[in-house]
C-alpha atoms as a PDB file:
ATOM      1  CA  UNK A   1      61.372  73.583-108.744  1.00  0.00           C
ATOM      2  CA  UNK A   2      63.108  70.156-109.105  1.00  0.00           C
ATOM      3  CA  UNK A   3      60.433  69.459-106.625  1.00  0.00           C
ATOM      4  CA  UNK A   4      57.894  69.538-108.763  1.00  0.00           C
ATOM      5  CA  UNK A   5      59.466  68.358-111.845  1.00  0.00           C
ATOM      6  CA  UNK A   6      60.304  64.749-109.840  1.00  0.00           C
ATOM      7  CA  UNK A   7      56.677  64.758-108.912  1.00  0.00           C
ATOM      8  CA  UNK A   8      55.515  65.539-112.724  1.00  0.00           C
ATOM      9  CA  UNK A   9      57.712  62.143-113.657  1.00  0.00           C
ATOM     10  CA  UNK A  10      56.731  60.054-111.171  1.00  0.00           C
ATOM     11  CA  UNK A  11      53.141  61.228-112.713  1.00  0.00           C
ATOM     12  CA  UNK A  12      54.077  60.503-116.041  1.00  0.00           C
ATOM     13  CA  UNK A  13      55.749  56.955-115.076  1.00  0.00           C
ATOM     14  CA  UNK A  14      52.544  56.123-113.176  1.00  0.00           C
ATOM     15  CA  UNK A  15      50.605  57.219-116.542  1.00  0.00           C
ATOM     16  CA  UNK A  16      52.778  54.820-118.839  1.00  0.00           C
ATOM     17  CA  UNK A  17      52.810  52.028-116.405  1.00  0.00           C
ATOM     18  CA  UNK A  18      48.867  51.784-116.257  1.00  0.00           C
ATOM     19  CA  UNK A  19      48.901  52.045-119.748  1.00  0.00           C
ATOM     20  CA  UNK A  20      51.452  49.550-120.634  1.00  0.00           C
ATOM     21  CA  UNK A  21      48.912  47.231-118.541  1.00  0.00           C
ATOM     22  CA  UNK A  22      45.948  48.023-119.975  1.00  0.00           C
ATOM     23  CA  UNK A  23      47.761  47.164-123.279  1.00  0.00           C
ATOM     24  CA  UNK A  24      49.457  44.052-122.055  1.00  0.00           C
ATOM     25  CA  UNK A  25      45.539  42.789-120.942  1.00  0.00           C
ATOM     26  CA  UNK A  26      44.327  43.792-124.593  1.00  0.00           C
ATOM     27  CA  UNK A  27      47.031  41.595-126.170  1.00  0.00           C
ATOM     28  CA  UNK A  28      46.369  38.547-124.201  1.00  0.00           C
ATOM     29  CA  UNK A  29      42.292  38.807-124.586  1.00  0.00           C
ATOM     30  CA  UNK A  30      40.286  39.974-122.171  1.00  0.00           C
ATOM     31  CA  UNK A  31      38.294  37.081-120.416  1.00  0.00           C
ATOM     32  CA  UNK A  32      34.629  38.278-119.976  1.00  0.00           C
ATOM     33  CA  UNK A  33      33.477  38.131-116.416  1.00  0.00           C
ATOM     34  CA  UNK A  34      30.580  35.640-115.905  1.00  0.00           C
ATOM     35  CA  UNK A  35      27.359  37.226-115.665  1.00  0.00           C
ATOM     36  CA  UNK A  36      26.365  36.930-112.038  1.00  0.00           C
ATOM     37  CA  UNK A  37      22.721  35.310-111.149  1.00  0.00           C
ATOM     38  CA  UNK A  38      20.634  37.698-109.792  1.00  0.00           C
ATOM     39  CA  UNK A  39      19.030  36.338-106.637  1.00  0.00           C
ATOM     40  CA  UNK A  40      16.012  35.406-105.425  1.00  0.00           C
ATOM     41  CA  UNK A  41      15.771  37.723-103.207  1.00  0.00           C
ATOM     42  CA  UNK A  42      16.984  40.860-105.575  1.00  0.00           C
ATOM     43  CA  UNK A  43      13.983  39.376-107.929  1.00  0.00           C
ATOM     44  CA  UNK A  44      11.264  39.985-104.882  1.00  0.00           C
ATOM     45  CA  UNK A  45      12.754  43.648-104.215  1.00  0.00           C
ATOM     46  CA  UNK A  46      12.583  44.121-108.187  1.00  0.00           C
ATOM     47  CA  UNK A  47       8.624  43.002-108.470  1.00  0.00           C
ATOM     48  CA  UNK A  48       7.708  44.903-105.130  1.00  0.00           C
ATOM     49  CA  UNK A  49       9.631  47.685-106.238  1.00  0.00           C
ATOM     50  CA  UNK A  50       7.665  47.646-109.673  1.00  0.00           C
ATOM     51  CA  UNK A  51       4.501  46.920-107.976  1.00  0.00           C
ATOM     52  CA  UNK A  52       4.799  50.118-105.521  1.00  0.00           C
ATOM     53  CA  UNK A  53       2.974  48.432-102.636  1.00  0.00           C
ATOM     54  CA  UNK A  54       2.984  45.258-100.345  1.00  0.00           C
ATOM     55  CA  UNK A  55       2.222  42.108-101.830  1.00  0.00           C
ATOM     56  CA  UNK A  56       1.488  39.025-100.368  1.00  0.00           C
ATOM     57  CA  UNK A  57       4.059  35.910-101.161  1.00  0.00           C
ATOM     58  CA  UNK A  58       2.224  34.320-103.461  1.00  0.00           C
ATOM     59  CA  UNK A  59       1.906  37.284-105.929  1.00  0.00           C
ATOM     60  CA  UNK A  60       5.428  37.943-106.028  1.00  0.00           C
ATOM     61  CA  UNK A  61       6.403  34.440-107.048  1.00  0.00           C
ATOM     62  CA  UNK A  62       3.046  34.972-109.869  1.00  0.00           C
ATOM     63  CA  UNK A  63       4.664  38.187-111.057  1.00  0.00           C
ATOM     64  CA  UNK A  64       8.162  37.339-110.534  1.00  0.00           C
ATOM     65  CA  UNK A  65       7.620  34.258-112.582  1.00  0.00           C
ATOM     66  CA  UNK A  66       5.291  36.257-115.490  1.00  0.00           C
ATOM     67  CA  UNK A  67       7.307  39.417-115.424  1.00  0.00           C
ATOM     68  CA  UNK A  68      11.458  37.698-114.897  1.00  0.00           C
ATOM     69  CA  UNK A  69      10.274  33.759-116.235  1.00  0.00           C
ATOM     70  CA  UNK A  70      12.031  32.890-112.532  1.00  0.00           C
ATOM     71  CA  UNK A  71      10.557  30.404-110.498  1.00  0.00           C
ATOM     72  CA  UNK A  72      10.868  31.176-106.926  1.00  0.00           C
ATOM     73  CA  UNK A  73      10.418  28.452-104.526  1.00  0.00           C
ATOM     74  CA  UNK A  74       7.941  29.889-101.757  1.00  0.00           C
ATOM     75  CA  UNK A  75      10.037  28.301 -98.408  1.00  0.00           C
ATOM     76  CA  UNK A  76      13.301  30.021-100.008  1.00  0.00           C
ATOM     77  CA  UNK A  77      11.881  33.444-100.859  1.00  0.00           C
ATOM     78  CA  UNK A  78       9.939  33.554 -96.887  1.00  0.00           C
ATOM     79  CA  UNK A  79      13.137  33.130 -95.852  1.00  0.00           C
ATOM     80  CA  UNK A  80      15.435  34.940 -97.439  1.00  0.00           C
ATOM     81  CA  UNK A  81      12.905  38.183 -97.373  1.00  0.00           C
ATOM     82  CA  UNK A  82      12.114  37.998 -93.636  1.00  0.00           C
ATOM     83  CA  UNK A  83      15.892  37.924 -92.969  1.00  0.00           C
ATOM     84  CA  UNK A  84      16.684  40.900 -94.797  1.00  0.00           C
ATOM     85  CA  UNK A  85      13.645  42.582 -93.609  1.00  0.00           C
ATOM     86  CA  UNK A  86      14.453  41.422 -89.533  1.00  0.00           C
ATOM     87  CA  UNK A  87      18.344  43.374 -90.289  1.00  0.00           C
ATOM     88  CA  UNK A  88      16.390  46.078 -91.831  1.00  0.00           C
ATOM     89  CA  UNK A  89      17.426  46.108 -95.383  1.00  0.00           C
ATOM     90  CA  UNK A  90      15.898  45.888 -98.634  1.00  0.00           C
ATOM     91  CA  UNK A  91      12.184  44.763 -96.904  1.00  0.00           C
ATOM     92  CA  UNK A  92       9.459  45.790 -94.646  1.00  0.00           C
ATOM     93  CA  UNK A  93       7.089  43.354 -93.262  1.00  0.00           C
ATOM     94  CA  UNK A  94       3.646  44.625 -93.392  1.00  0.00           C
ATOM     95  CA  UNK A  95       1.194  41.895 -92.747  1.00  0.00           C
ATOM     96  CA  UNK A  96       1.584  38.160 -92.031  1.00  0.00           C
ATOM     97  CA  UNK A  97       3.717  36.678 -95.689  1.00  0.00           C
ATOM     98  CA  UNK A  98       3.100  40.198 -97.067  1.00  0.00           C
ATOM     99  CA  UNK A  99       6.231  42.759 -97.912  1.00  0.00           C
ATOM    100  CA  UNK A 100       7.283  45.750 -98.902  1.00  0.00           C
ATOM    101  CA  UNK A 101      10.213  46.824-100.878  1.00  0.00           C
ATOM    102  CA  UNK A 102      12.234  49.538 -98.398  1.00  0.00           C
ATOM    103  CA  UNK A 103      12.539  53.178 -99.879  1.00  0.00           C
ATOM    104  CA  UNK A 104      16.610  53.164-101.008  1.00  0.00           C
END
């Protein structure tokens, strides 16, 4: 029994010491987090994604540019595609500068 009741107050003074912390951050302001930049290559899995089939380079840097106003500069976006999609992640390559996003 006083088993169990040192384990309930350890509980308790876990309880009121993450509390007392999450008050102690309140008091001094929380600083937001900068919003991270998506990148390019997370903006070519979002338009193929959208799109639902494989699109040639040049359309995704059209839509990504008309749908997410991002320019995409083409060397960049070969690149960083055809790396993901040579580990296996994120891409499929299914025709000379034409990809596919990968089923999650």
């Amino acid at each position: 029994m006083a088993d169990e009741f040192n384990r309930y107050l350890e509980y308790q003074k876990d309880v009121a010491e993450a509390k007392l912390k999450i008050i102690e951050r309140l008091q001094k302001g929380i600083k937001e987090k900068p919003q991270k930049r998506t990148s390019q290559a997370n903006i070519a899995w979002h338009v193929l994604k959208t799109a639902g089939r494989p699109l040639h380079v040049s359309e995704i840097i059209e839509i990504a540019k008309r749908d997410f106003h991002e320019e995409l500069e083409r060397d960049s976006i070969v690149s960083a595609i055809l790396k993901k999609a040579t580990a296996g992640r994120m891409f499929a390559k299914t025709a000379p500068n034409t990809f596919a996003a990968k089923q999650d």
